[in-house]
Structures are given as structure tokens and as C-alpha cells.
N, C-alpha and C. Protein backbone atom coordinates (compact mmCIF):
# COMPACT_ATOMS: atom_id res chain seq x y z
N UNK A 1 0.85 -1.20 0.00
CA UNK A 1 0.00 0.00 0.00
C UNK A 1 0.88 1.25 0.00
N UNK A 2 0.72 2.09 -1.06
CA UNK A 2 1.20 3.27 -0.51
C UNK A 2 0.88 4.18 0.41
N UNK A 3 1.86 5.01 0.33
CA UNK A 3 1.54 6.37 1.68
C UNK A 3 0.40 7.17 1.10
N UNK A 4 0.04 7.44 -0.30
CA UNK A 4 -1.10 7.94 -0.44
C UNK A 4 -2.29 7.46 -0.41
N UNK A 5 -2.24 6.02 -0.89
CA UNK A 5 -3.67 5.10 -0.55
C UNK A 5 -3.70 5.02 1.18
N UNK A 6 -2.83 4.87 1.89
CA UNK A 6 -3.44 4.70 3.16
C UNK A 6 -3.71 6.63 3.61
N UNK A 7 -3.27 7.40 3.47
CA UNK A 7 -4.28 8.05 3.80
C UNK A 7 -5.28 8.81 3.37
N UNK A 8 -5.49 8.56 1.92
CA UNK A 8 -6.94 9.13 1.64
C UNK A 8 -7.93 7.58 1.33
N UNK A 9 -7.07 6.21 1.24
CA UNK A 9 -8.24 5.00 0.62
C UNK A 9 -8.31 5.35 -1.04
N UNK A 10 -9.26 4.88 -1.17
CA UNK A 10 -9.86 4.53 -2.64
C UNK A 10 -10.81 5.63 -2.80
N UNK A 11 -10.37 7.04 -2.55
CA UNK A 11 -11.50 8.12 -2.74
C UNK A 11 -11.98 8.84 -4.03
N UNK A 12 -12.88 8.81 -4.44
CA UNK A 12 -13.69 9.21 -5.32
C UNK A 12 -12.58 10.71 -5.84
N UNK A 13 -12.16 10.67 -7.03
CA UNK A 13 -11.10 11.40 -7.23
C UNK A 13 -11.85 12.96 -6.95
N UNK A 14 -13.04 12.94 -7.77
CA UNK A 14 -13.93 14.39 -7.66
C UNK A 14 -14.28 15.25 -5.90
N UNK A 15 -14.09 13.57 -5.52
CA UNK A 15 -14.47 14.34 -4.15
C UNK A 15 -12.92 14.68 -3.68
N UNK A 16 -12.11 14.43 -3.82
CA UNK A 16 -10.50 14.97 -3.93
C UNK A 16 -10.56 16.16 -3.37
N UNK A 17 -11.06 16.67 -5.28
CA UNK A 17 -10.69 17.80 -5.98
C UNK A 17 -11.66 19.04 -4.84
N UNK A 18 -12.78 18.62 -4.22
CA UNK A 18 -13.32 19.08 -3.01
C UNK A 18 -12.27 19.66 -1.68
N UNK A 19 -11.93 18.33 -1.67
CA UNK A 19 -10.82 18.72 -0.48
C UNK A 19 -10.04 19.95 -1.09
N UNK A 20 -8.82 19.31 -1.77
CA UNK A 20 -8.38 20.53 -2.13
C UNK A 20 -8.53 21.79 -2.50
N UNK A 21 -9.28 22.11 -2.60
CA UNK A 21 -10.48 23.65 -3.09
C UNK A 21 -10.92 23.68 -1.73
N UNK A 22 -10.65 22.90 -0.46
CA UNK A 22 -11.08 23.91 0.65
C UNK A 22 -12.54 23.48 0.99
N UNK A 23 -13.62 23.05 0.27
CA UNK A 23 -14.45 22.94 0.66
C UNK A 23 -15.05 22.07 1.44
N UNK A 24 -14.45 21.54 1.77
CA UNK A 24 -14.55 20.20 3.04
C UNK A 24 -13.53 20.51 3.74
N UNK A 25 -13.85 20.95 4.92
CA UNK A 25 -12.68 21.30 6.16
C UNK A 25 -12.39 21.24 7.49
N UNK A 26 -11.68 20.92 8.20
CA UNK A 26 -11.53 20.07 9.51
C UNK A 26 -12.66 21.21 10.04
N UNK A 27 -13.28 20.51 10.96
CA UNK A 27 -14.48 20.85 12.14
C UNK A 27 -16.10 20.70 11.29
N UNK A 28 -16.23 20.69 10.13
CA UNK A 28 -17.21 20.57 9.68
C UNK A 28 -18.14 18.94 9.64
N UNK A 29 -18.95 18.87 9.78
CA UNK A 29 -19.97 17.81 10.19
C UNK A 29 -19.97 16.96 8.64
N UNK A 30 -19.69 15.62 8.35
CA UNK A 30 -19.86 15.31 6.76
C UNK A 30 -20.38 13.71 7.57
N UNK A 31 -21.50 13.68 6.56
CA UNK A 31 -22.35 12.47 6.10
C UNK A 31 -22.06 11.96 4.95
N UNK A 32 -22.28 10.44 5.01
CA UNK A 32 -21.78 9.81 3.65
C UNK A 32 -23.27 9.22 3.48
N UNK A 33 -24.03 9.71 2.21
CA UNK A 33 -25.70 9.16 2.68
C UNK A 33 -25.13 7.88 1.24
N UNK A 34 -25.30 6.80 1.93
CA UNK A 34 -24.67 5.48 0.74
C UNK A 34 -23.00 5.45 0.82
N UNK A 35 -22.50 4.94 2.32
CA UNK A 35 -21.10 5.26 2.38
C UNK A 35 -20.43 3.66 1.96
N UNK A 36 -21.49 2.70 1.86
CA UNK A 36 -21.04 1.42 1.65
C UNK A 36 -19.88 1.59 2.79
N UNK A 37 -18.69 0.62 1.75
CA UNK A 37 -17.43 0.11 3.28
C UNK A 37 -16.50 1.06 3.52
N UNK A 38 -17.19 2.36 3.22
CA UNK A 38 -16.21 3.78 3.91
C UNK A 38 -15.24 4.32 2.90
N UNK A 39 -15.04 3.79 1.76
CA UNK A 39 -14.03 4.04 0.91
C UNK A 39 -13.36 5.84 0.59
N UNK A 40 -14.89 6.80 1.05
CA UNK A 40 -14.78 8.10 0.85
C UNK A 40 -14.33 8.49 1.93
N UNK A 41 -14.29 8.00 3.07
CA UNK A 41 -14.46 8.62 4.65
C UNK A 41 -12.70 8.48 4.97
N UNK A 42 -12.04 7.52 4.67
CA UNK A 42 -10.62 7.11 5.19
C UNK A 42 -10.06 8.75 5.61
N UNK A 43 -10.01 9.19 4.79
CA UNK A 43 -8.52 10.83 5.12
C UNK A 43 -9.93 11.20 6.21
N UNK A 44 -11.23 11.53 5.64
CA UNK A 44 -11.89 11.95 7.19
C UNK A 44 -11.82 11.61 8.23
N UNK A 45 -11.74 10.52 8.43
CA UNK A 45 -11.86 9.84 9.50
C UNK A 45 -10.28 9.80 10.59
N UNK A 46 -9.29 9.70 9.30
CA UNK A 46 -7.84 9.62 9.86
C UNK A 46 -7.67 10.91 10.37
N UNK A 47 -8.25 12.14 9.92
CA UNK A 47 -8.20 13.89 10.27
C UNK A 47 -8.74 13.98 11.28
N UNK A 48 -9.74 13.48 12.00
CA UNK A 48 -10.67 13.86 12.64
C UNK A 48 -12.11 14.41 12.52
N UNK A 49 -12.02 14.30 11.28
CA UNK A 49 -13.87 15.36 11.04
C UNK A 49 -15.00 14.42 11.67
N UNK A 50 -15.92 15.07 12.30
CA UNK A 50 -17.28 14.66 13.03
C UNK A 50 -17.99 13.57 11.66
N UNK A 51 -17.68 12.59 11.68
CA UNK A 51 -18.07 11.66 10.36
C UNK A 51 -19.13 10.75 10.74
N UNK A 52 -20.52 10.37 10.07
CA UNK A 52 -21.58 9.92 9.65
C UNK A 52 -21.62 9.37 8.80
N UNK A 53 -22.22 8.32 8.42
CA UNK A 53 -22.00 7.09 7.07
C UNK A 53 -24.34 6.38 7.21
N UNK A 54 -24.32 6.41 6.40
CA UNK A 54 -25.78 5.29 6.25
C UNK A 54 -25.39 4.30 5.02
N UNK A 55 -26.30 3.29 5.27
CA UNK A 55 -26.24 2.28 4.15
C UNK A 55 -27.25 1.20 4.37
N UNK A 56 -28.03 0.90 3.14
CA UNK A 56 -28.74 -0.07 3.21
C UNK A 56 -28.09 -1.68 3.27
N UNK A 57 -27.11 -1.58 3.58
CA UNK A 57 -25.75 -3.02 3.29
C UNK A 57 -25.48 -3.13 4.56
N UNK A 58 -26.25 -3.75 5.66
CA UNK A 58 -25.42 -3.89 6.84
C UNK A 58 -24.18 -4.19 6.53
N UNK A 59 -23.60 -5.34 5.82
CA UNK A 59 -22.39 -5.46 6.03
C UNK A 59 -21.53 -4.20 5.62
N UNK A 60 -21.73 -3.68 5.03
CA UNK A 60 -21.31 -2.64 4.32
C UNK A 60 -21.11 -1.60 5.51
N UNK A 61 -22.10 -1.04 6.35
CA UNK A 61 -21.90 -0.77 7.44
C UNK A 61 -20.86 -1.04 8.68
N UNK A 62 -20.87 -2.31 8.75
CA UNK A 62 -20.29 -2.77 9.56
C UNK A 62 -18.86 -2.83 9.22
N UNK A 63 -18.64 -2.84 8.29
CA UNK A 63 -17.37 -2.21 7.64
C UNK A 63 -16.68 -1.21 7.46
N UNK A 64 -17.52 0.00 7.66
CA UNK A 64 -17.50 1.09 7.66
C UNK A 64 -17.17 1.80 9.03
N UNK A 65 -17.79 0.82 10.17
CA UNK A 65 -17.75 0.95 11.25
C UNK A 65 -15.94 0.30 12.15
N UNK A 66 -15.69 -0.50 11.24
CA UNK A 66 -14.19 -0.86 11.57
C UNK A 66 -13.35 -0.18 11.15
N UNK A 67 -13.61 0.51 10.01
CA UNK A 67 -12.74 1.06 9.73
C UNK A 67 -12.39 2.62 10.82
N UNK A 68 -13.70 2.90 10.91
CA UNK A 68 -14.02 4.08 11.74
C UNK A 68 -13.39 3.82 13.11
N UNK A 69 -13.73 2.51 14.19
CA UNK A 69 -12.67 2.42 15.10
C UNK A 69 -11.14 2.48 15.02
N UNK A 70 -10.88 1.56 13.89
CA UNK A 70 -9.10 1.83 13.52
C UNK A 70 -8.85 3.18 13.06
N UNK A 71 -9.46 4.41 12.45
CA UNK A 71 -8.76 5.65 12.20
C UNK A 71 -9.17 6.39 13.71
N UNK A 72 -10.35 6.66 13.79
CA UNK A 72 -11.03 7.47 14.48
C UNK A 72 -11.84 7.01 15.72
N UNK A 73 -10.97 6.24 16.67
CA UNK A 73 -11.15 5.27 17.99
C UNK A 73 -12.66 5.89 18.52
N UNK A 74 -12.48 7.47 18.74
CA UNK A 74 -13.27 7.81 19.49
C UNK A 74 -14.28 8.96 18.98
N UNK A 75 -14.83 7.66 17.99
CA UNK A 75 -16.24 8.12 17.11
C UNK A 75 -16.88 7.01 17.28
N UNK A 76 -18.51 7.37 17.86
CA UNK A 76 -19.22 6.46 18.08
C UNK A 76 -19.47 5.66 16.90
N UNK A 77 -19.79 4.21 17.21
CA UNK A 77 -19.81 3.39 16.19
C UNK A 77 -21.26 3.61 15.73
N UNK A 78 -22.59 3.87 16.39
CA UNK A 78 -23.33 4.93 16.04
C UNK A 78 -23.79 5.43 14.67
N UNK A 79 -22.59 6.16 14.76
CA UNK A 79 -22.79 7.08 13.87
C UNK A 79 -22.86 6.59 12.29
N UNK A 80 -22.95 5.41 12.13
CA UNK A 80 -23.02 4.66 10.97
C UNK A 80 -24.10 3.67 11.07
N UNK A 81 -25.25 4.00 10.46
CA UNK A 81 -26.67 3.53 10.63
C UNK A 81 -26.89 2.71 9.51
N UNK A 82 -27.54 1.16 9.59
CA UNK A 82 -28.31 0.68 8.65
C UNK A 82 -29.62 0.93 8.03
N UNK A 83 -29.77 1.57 7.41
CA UNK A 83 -30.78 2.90 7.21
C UNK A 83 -30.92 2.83 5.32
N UNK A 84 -32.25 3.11 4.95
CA UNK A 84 -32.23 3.74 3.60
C UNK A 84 -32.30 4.89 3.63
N UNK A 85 -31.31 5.60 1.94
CA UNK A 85 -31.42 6.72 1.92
C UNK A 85 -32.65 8.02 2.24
N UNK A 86 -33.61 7.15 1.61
CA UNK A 86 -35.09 8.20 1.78
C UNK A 86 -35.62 8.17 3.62
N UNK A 87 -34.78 7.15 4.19
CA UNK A 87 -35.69 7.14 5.60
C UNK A 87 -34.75 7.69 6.70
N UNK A 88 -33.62 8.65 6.36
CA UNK A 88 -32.59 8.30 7.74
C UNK A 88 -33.19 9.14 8.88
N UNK A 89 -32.73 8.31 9.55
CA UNK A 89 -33.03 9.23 10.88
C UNK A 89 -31.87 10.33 11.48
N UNK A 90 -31.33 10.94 11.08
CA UNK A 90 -30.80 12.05 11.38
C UNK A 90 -31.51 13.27 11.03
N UNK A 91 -31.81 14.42 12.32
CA UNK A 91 -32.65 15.67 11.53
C UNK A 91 -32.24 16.41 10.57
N UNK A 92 -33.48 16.96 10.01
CA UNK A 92 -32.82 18.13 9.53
C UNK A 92 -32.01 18.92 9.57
N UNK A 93 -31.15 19.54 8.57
CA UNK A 93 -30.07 20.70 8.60
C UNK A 93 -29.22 20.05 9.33
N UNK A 94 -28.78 18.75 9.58
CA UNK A 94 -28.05 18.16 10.28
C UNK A 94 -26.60 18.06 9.99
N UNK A 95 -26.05 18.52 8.51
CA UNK A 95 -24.66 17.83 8.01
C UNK A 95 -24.42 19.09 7.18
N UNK A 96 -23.12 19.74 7.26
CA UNK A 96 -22.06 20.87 6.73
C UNK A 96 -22.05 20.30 5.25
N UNK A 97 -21.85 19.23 4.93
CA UNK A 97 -21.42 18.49 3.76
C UNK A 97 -22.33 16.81 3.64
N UNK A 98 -23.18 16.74 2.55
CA UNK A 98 -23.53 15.01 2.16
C UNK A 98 -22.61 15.28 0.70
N UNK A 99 -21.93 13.64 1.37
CA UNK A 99 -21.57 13.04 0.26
C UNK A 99 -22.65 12.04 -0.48
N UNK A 100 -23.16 11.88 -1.83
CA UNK A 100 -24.17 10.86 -2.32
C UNK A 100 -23.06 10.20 -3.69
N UNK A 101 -22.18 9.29 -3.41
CA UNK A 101 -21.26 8.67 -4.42
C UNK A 101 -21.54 7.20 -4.99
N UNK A 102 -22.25 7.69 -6.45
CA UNK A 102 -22.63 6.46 -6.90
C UNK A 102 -23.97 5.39 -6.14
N UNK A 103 -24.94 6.51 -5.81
CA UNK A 103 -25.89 6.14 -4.83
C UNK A 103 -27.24 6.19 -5.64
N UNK A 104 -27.83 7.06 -5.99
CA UNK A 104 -28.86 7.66 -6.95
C UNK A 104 -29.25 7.07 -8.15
N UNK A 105 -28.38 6.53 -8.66
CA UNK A 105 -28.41 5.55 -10.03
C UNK A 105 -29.31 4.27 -9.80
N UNK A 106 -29.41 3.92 -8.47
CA UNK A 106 -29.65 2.14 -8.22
C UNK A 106 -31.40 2.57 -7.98
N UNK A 107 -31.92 4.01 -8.04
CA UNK A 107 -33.33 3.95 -7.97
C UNK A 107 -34.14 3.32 -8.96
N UNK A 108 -35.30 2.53 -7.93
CA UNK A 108 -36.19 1.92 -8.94
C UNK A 108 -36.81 2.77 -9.97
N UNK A 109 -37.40 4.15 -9.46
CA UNK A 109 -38.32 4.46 -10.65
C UNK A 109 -37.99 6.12 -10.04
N UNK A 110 -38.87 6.84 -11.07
CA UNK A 110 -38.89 7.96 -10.85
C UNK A 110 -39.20 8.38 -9.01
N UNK A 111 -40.29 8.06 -8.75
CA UNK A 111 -40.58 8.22 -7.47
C UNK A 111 -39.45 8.00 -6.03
N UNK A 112 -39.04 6.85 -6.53
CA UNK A 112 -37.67 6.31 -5.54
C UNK A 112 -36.97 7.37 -5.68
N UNK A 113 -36.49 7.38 -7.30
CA UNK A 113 -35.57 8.41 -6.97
C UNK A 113 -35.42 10.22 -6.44
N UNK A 114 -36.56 10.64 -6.56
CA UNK A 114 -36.92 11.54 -5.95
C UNK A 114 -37.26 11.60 -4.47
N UNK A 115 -38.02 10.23 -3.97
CA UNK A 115 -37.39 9.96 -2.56
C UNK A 115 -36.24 10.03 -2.38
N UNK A 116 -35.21 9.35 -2.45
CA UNK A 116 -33.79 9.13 -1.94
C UNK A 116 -32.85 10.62 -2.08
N UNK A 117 -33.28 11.33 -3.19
CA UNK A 117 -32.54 12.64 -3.14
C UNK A 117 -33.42 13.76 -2.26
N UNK A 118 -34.84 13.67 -1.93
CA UNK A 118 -34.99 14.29 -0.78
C UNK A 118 -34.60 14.02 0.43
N UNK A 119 -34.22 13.14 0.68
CA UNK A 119 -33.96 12.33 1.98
C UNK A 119 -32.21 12.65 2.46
N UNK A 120 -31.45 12.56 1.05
CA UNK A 120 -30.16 13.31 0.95
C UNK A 120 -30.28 14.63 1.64
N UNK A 121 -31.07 15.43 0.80
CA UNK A 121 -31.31 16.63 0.81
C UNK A 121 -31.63 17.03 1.90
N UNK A 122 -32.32 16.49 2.92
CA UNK A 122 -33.17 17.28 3.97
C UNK A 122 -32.19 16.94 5.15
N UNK A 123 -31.06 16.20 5.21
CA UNK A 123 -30.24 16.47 6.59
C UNK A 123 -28.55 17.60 6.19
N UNK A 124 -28.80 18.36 5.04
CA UNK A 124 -28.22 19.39 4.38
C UNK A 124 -28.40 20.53 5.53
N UNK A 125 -27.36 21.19 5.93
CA UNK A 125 -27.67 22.35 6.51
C UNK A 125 -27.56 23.13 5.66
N UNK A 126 -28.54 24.53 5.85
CA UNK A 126 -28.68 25.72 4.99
C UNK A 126 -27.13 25.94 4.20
N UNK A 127 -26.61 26.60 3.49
CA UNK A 127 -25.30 26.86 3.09
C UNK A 127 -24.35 25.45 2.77
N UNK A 128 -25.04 24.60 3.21
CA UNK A 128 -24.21 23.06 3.14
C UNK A 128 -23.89 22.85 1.54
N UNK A 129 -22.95 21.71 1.42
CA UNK A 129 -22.66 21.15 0.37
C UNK A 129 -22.77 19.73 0.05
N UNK A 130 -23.53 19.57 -1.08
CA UNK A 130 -24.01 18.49 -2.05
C UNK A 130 -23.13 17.83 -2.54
N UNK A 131 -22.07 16.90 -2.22
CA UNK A 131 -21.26 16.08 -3.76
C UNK A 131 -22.61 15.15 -3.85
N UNK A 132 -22.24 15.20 -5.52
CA UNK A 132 -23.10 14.11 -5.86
C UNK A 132 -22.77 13.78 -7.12
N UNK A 133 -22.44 12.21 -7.28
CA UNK A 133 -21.97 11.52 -8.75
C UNK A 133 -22.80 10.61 -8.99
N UNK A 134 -23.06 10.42 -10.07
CA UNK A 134 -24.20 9.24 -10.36
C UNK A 134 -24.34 9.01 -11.79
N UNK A 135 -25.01 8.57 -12.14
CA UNK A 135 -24.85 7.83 -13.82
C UNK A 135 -25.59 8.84 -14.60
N UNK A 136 -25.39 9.11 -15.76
CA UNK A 136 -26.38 9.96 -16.55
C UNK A 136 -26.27 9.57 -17.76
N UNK A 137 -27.10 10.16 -18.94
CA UNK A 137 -26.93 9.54 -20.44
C UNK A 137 -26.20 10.87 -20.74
N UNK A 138 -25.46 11.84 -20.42
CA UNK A 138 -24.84 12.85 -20.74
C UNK A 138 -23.62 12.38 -21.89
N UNK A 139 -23.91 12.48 -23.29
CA UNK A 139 -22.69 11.90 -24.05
C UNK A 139 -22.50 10.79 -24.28
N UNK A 140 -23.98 10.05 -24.11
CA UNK A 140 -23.91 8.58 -24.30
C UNK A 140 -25.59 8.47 -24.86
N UNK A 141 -26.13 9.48 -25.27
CA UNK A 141 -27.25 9.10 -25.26
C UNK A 141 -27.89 7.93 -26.58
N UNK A 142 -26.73 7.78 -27.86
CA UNK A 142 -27.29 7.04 -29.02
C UNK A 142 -27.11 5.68 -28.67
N UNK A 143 -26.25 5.48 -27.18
CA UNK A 143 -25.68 4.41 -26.87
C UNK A 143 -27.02 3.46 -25.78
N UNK A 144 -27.52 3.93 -25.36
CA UNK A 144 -28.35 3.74 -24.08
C UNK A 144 -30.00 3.04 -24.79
N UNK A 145 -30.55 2.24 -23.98
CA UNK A 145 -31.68 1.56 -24.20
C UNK A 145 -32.90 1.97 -23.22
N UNK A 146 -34.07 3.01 -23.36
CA UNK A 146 -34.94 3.20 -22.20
C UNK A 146 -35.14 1.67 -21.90
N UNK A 147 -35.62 1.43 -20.21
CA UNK A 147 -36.35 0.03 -20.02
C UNK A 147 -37.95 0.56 -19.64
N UNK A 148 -37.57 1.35 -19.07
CA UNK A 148 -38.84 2.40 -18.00
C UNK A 148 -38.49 3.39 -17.28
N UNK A 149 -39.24 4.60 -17.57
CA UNK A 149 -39.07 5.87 -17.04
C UNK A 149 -37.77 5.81 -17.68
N UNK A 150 -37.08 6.48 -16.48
CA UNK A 150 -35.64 6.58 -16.71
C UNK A 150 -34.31 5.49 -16.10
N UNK A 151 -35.21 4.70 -16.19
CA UNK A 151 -33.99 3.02 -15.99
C UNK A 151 -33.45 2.90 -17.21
N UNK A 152 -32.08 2.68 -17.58
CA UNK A 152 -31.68 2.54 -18.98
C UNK A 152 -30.82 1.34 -18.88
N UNK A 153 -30.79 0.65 -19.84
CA UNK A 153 -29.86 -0.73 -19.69
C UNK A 153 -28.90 0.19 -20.76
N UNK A 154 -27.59 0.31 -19.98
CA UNK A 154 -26.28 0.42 -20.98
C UNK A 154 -25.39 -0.42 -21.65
N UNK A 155 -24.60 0.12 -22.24
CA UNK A 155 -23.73 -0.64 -23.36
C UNK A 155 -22.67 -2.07 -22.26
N UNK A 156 -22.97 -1.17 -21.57
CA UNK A 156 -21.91 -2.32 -20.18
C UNK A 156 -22.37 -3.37 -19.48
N UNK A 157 -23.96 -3.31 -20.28
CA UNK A 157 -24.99 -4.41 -19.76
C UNK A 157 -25.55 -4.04 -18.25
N UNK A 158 -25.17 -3.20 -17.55
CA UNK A 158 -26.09 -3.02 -16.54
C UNK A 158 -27.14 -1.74 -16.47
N UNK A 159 -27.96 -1.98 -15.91
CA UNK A 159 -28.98 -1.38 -16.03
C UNK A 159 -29.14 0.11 -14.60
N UNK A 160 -29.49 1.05 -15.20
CA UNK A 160 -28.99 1.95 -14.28
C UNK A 160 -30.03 3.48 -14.41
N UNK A 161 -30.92 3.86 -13.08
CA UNK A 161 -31.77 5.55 -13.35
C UNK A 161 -30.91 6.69 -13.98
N UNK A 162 -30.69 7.03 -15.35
CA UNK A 162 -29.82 7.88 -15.39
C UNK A 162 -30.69 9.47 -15.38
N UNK A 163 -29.39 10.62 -15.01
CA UNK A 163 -30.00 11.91 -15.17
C UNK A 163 -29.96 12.18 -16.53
N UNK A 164 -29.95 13.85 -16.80
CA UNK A 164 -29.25 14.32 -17.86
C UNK A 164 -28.96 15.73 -17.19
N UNK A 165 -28.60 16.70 -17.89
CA UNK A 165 -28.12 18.07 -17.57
C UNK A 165 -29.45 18.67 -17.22
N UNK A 166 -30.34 18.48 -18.12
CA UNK A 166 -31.53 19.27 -17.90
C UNK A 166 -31.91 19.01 -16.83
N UNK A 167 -32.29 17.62 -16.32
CA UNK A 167 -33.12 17.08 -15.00
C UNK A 167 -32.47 17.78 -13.78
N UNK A 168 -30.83 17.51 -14.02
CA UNK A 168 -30.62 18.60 -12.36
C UNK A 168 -30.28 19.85 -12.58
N UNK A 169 -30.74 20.29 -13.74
CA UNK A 169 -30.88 21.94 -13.48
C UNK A 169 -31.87 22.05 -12.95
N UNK A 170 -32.98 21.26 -13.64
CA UNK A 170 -34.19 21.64 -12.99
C UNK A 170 -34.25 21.37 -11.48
N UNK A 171 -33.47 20.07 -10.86
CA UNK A 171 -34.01 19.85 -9.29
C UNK A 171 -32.64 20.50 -8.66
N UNK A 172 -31.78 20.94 -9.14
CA UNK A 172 -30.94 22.24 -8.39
C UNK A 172 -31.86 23.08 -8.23
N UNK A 173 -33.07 23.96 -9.06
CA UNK A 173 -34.00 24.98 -8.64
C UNK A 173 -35.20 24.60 -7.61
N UNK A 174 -35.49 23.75 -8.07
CA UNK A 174 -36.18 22.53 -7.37
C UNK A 174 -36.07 22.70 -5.95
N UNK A 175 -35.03 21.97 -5.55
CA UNK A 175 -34.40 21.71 -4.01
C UNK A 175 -34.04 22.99 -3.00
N UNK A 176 -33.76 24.38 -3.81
CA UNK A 176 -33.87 25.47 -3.45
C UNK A 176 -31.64 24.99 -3.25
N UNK A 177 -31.26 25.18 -4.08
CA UNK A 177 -29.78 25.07 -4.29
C UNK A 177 -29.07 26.44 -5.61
N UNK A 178 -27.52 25.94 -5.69
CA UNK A 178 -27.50 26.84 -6.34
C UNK A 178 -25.63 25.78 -6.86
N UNK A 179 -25.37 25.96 -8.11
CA UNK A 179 -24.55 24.88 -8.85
C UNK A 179 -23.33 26.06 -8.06
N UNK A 180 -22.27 24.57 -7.73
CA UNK A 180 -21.13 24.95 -7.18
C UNK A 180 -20.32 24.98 -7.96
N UNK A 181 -20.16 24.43 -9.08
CA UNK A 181 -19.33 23.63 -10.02
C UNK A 181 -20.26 23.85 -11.04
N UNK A 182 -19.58 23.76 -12.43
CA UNK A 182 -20.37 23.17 -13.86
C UNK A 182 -20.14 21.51 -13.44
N UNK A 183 -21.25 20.66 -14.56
CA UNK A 183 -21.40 19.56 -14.66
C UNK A 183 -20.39 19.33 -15.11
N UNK A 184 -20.01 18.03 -14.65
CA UNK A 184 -18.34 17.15 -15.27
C UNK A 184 -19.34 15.82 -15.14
N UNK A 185 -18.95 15.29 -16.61
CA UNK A 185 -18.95 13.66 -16.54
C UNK A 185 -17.91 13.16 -17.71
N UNK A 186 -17.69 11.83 -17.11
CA UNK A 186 -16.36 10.90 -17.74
C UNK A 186 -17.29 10.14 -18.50
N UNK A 187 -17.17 9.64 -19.60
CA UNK A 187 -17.53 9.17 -20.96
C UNK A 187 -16.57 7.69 -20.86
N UNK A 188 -16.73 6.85 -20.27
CA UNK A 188 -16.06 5.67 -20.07
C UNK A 188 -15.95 4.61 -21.16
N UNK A 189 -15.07 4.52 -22.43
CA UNK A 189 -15.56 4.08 -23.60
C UNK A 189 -16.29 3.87 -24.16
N UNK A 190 -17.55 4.72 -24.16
CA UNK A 190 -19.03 4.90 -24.75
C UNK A 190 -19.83 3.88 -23.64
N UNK A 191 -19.23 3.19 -22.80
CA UNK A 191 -20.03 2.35 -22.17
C UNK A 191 -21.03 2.93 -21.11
N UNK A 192 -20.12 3.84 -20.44
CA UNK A 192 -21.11 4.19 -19.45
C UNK A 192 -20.56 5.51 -19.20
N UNK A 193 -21.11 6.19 -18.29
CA UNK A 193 -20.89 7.89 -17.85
C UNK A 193 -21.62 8.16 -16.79
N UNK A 194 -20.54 9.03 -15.73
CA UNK A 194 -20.53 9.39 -14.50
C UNK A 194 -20.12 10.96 -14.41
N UNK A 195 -21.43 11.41 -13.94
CA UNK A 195 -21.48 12.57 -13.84
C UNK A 195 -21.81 13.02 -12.19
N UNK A 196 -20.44 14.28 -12.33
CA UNK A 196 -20.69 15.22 -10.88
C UNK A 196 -21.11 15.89 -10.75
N UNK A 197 -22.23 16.58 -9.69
CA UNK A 197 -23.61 16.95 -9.44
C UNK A 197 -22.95 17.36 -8.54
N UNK A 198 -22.57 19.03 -8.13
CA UNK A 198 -21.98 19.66 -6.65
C UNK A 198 -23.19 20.95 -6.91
N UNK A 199 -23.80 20.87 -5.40
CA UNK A 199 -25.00 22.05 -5.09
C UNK A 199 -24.67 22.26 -3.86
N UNK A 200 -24.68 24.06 -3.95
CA UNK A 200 -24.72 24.38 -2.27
C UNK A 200 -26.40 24.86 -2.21
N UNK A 201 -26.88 24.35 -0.93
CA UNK A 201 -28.17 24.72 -0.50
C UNK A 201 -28.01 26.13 -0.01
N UNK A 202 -29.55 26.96 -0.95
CA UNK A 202 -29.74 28.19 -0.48
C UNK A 202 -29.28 28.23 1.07
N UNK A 203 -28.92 29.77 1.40
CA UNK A 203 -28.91 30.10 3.19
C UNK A 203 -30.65 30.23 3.63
């Protein structure tokens, strides 16, 4: 292992590019809403930031939760709930920063998925920040197969809710947010595409 994998892990490069720009910063409160086995949390957790994880994967959890004793001894184990996205129990305005990485895509239908991103959304404190990556037909669209609504079976054979640019402009206005970033997505040999979704919530 190197010295850089052990202290940031296997982190989502975009959410990196966060750190470095400052916008995730020691003392601030960050939730991982879909943290699976912690892969985003490692440099948090090794820093000290007040860190939160949900996941519908107990094990996944529980993984998340070891890892959390070995960086960050004295963070309740707690704080990493077996929970779905649309139901967590943490209040409102509760988190400086949600991370949602590769979470949003696995909705059944329109409705789900508009559950699960309110549910993101509503433990956001005012001024908070949104990462959010997830699948879209952005640059792939001659490639992609509707199944329903917006479930698309891709070229990579799996089947996946994608956005487009338009849809989260519209639920950036929607959600009462405001774009932190322009849209970035990676075009993965026509197969598939992952697009980053960063919103700060109105004050």
C-alpha cells in the first residue's frame, strides 16, 4: 500500500478535488448518505472530522464501522446507521457536507428516486454542500436503451436511473440550491458515464 492510498483510501477522485479547493474542512460535520465500506471517509476519518455514514448493506456498514474504530477510535460506532437513503433518521439541517457517491443511479423508478434525493437533501444544513456523482446519459445518449421511465440498460450491460443536464438543473431549482461547479462527466468508452452533481443549499 502506498503512503497515499493509506491516507486518503480509494476516494472518489472528484471528491479529492473538493478537499483541495477547501471545501470540506476540519471541524465541519460530513455524512456519507450510501457510504457502503467507507471508501470516501478514510482521510476523514484519519483527520478527525465529526463523520456519519448510512447504508442499506449492513455489512457494508459494519465495515465502515471498523474502519471508523481503527482511524477514528473515538467516534461512536453509532454514527453509521443501517438505514435507507429516503428514511434516515438524522434531523434536519443536520450535516455541513452530504456526500451521495454512486448512490442515486440504483433507484427503482422515478418516485424512488426523488425519494432518496430528498432524503439526501433534507439532513443538508442551509449553506451546506451536495457532492453528488451518479450515472447519466450525458454523451452517451445514441448508446443507451430506455427500459422504464428513466432506468436505462447500458452498453456495459447493466442497467442503471440515469440523469441528464436538464433534469438537475431543474431539481438544483427545485431543491432550493445553487450549482457549485459546472457539470463534469467521464464518458467511459461509450459504455457508461458518470457525472458530478456539486449544489450548495440556499442560506
Amino acid at each position: 500500500m502506498t503512503d497515499l492510498e493509506a491516507q486518503f483510501g480509494q476516494i472518489d477522485i472528484y471528491l479529492f478535488d473538493q478537499l483541495l479547493r477547501g471545501r470540506i474542512r476540519p471541524g465541519m460535520r460530513v455524512l456519507d448518505a450510501g457510504c457502503g465500506f467507507g471508501r470516501n471517509l478514510i482521510y476523514l476519518l484519519r483527520e478527525g472530522y465529526e463523520v456519519f455514514g448510512v447504508d442499506a448493506d449492513a455489512r457494508a456498514v459494519e465495515a465502515a464501522r471498523r474502519a471508523a474504530a481503527s482511524l477514528a477510535p473515538g467516534l461512536p460506532a453509532a454514527n453509521f446507521r443501517v438505514e435507507p437513503i429516503e428514511e434516515m433518521s438524522w434531523p434536519d439541517d443536520f450535516s455541513d457536507v452530504v456526500i451521495s457517491s454512486a448512490v442515486l443511479h440504483f433507484a427503482r423508478d422515478d418516485g424512488h428516486f426523488r425519494a432518496m434525493l430528498r432524503g439526501t437533501w433534507r439532513v443538508l444544513k442551509p449553506g451546506g454542500l451536495l457532492f453528488c456523482r451518479l450515472a447519466s446519459s450525458i454523451g452517451i445518449e445514441a448508446q443507451i436503451r430506455r427500459v422504464t421511465e428513466r432506468r436505462c440498460l447500458l452498453p456495459d450491460g447493466s442497467e442503471r436511473y440515469l440523469v441528464d443536464a436538464e433534469l438537475l438543473g431543474e431539481l438544483t431549482t427545485e431543491l432550493g440550491g445553487q450549482p457549485a461547479d459546472p457539470l463534469k462527466t467521464t464518458v467511459v468508452q461509450n459504455q457508461r458515464a458518470m457525472t458530478t452533481w456539486v449544489v450548495r443549499k440556499n442560506a
